[in-house]
PDB file of N, CA and C in Angstrom:
ATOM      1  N   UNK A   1      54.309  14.257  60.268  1.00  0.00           N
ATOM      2  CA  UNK A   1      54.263  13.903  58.866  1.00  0.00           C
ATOM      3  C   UNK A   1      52.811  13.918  58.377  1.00  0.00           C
ATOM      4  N   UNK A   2      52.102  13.455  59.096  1.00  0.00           N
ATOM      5  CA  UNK A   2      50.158  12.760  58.878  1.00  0.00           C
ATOM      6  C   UNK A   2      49.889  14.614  58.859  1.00  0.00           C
ATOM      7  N   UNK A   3      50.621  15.210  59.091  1.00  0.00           N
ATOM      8  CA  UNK A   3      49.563  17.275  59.464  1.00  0.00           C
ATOM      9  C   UNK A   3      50.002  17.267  57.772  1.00  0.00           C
ATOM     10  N   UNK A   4      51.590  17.275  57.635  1.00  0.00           N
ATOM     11  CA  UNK A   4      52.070  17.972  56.524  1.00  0.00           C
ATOM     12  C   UNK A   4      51.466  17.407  54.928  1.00  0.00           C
ATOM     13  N   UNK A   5      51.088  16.426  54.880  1.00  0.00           N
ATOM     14  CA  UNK A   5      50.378  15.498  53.927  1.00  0.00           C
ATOM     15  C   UNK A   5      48.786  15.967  53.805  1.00  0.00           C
ATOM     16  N   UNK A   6      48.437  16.146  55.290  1.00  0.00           N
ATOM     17  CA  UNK A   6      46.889  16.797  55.337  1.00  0.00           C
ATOM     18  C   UNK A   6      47.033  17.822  55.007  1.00  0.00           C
ATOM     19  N   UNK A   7      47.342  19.011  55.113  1.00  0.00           N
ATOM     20  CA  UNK A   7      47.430  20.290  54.792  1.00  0.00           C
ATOM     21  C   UNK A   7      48.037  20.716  53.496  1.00  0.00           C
ATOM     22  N   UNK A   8      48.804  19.735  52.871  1.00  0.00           N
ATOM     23  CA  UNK A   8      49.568  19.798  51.603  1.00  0.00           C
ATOM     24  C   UNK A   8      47.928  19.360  50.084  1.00  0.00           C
ATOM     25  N   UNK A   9      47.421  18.593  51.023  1.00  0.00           N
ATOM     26  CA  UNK A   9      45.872  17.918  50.325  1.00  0.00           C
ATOM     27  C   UNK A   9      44.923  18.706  50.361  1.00  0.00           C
ATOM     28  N   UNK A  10      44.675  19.722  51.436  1.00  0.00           N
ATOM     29  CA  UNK A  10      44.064  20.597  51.641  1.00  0.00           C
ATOM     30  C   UNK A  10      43.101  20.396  52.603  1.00  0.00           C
ATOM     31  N   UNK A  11      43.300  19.028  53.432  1.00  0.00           N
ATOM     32  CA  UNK A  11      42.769  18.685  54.544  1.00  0.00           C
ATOM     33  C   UNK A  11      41.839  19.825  55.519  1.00  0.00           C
ATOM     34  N   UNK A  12      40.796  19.865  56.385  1.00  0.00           N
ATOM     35  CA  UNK A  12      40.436  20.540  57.103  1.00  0.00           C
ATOM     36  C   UNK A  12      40.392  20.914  58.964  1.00  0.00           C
ATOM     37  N   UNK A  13      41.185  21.726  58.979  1.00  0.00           N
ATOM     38  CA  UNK A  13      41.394  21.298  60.675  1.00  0.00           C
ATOM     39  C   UNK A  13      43.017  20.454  60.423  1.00  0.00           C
ATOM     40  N   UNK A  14      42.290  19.322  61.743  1.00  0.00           N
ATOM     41  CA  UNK A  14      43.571  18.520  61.633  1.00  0.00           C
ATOM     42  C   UNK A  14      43.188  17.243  61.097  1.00  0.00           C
ATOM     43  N   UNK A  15      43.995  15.908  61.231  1.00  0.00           N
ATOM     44  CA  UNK A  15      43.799  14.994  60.451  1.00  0.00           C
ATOM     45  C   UNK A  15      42.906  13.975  61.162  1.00  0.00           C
ATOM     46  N   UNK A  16      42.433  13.216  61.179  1.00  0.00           N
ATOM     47  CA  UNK A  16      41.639  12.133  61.969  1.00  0.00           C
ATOM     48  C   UNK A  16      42.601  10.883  62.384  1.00  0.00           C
ATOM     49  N   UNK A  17      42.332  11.033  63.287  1.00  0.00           N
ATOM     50  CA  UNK A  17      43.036  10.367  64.364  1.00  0.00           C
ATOM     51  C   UNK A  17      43.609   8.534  63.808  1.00  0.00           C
ATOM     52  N   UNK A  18      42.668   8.199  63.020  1.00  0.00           N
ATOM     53  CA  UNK A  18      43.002   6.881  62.360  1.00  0.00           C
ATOM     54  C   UNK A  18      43.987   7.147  61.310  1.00  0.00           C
ATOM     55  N   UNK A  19      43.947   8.426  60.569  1.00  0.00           N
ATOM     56  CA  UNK A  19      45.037   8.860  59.776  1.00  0.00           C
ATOM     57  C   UNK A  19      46.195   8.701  60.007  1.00  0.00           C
ATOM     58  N   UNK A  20      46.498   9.392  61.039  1.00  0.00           N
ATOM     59  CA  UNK A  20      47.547   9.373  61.908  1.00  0.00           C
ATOM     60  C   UNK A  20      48.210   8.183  62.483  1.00  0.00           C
ATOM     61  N   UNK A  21      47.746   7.607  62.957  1.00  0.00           N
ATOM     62  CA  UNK A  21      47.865   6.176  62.911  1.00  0.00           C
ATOM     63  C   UNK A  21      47.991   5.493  61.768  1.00  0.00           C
ATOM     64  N   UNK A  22      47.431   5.391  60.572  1.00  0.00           N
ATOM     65  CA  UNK A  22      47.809   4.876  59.449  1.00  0.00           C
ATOM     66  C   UNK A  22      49.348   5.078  59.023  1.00  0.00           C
ATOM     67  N   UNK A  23      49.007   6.328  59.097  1.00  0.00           N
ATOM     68  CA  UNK A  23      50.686   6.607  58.503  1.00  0.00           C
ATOM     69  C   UNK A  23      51.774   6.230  59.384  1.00  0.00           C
ATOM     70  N   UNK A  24      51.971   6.886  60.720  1.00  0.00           N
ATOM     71  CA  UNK A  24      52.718   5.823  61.220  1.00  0.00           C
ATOM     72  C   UNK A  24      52.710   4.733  61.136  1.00  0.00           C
ATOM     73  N   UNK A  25      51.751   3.472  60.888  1.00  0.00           N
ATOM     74  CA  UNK A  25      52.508   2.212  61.134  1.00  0.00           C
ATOM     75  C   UNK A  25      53.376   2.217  59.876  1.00  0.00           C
ATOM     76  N   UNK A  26      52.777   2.434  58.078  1.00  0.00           N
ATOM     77  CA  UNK A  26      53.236   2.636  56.962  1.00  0.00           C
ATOM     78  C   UNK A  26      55.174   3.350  57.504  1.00  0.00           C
ATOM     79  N   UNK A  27      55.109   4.063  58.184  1.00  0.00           N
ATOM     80  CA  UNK A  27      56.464   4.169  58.506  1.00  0.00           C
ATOM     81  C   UNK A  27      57.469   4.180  60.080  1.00  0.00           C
ATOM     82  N   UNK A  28      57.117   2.808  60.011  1.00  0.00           N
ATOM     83  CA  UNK A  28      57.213   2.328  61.045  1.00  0.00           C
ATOM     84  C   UNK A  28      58.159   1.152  60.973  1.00  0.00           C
ATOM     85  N   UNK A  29      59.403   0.823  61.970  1.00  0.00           N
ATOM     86  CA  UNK A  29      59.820  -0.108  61.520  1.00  0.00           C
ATOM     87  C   UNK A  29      59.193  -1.090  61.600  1.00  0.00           C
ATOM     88  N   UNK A  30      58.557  -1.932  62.485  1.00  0.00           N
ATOM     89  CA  UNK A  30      57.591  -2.866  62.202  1.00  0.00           C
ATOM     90  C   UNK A  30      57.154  -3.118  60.659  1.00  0.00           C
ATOM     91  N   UNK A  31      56.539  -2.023  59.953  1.00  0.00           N
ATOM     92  CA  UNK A  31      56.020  -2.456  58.710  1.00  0.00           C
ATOM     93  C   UNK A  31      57.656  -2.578  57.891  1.00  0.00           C
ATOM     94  N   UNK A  32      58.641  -2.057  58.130  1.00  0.00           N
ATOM     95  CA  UNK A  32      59.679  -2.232  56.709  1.00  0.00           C
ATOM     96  C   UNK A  32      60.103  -3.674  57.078  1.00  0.00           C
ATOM     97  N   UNK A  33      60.340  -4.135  58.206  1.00  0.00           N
ATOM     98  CA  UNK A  33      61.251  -5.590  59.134  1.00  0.00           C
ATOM     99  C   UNK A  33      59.831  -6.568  58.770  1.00  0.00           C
ATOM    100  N   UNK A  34      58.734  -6.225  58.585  1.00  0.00           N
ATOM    101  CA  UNK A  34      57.707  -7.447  57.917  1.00  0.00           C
ATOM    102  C   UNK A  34      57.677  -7.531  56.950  1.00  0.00           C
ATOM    103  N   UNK A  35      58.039  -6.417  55.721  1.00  0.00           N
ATOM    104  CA  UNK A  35      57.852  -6.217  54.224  1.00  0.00           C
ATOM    105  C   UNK A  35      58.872  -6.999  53.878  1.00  0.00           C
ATOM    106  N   UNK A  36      60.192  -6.516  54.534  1.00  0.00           N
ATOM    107  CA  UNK A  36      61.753  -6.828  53.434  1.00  0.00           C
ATOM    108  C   UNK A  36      61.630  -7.507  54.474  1.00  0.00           C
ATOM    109  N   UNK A  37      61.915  -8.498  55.691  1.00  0.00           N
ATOM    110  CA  UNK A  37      63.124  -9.122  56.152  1.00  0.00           C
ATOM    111  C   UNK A  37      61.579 -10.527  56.462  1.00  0.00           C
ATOM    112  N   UNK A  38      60.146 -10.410  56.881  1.00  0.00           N
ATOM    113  CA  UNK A  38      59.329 -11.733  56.276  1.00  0.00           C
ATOM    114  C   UNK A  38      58.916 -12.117  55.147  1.00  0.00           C
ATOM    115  N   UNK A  39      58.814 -11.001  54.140  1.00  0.00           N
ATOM    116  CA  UNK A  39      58.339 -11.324  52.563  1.00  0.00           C
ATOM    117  C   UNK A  39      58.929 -10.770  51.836  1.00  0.00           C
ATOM    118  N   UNK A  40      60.675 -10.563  52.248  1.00  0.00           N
ATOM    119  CA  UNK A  40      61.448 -10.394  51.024  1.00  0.00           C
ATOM    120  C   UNK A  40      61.532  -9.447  49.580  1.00  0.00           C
ATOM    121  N   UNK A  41      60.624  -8.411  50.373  1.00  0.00           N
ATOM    122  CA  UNK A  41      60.563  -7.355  49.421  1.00  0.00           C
ATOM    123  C   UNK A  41      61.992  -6.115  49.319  1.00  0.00           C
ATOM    124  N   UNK A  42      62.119  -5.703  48.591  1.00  0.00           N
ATOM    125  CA  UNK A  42      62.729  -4.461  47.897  1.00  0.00           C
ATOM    126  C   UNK A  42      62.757  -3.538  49.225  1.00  0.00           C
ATOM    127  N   UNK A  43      63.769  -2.962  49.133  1.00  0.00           N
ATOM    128  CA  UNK A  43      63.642  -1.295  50.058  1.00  0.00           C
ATOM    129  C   UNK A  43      62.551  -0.005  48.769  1.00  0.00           C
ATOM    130  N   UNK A  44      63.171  -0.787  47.589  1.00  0.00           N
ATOM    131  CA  UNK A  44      61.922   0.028  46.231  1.00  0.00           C
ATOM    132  C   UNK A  44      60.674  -0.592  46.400  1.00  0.00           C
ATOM    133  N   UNK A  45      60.289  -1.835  46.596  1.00  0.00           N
ATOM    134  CA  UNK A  45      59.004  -2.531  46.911  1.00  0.00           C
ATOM    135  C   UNK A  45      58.446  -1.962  48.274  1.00  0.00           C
ATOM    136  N   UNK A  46      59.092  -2.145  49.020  1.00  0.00           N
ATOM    137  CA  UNK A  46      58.638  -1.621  50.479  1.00  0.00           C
ATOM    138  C   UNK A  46      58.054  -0.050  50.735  1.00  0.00           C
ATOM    139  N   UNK A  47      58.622   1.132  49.907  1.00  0.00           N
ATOM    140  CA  UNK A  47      58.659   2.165  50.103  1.00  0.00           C
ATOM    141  C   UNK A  47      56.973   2.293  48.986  1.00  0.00           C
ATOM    142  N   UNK A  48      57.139   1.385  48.009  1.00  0.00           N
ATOM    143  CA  UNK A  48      56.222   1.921  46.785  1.00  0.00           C
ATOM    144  C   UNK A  48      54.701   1.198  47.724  1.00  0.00           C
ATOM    145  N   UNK A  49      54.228   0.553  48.630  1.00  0.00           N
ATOM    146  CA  UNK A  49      53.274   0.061  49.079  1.00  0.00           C
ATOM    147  C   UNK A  49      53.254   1.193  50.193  1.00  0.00           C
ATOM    148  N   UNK A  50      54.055   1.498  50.751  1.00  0.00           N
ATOM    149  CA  UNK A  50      53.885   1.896  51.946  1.00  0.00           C
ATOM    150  C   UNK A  50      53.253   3.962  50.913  1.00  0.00           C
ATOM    151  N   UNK A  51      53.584   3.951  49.744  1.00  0.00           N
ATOM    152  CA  UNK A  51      53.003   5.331  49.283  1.00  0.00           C
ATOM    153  C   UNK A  51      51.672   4.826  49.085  1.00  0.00           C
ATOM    154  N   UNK A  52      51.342   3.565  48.128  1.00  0.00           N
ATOM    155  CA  UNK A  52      49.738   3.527  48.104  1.00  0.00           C
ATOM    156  C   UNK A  52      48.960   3.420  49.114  1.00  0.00           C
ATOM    157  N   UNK A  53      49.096   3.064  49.932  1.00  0.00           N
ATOM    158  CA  UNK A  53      48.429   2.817  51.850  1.00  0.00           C
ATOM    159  C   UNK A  53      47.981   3.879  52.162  1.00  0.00           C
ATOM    160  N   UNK A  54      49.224   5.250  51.905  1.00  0.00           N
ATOM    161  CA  UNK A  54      49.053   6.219  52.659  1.00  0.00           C
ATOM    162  C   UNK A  54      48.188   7.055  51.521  1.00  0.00           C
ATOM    163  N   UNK A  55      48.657   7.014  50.468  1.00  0.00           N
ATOM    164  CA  UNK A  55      47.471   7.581  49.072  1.00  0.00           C
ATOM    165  C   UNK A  55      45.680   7.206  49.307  1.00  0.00           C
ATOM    166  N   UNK A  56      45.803   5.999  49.209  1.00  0.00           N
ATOM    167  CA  UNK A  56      44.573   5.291  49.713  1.00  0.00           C
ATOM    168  C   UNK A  56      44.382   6.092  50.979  1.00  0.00           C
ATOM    169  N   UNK A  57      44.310   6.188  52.171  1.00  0.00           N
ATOM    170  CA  UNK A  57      43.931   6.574  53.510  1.00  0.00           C
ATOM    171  C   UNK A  57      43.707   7.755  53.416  1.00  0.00           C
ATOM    172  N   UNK A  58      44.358   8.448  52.780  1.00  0.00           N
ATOM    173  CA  UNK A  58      44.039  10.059  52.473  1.00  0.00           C
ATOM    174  C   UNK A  58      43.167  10.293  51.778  1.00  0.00           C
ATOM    175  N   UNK A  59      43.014   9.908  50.455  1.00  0.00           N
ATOM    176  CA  UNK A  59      42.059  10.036  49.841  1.00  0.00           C
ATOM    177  C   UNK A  59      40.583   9.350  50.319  1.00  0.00           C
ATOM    178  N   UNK A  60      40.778   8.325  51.486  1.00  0.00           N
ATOM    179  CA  UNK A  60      39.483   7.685  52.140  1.00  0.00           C
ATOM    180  C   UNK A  60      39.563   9.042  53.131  1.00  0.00           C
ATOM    181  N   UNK A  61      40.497   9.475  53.804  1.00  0.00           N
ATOM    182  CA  UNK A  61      39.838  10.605  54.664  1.00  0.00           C
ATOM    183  C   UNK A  61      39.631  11.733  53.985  1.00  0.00           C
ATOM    184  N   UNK A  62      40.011  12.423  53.230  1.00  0.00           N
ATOM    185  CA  UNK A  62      39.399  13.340  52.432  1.00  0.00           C
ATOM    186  C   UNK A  62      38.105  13.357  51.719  1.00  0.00           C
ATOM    187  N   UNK A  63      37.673  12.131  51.585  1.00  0.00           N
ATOM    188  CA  UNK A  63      36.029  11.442  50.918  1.00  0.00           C
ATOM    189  C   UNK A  63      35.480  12.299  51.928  1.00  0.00           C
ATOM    190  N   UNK A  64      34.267  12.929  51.389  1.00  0.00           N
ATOM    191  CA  UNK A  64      32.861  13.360  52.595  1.00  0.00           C
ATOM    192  C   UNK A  64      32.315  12.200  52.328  1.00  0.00           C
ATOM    193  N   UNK A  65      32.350  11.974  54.069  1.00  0.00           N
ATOM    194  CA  UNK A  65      31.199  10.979  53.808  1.00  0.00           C
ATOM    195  C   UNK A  65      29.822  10.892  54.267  1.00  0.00           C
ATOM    196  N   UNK A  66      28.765  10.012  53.833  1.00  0.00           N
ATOM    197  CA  UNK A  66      27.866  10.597  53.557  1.00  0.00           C
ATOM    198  C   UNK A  66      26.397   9.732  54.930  1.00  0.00           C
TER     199      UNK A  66
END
């Protein structure tokens, strides 16, 4: 999923290894069974955080940094 998101962004190579990891936990059951079933969020709440995380992380790995 973490290649097809990089390469869809226009990523270079492959993705960085913390990327990858980001996104999995974001879809991971761990993160949905802490969202909805300890803080009672939405399967619509749950899904809409778990897009900014991964928005955010991409766009932090796509940053040159300096």
């Amino acid at each position: 999923m973490t290649g097809f998101l990089w390469k869809a962004r226009g990523g270079p190579a492959a993705p960085p290894p913390w990327l990858v990891d980001a996104v999995a936990v974001q879809l991971s059951g761990f993160t949905t069974q802490s969202l909805a079933g300890d803080l009672g969020r939405s399967p619509d709440q749950v899904a809409q955080v778990s897009v900014q995380v991964i928005e955010a992380a991409l766009a932090a790995a796509l940053t040159p940094s300096e």
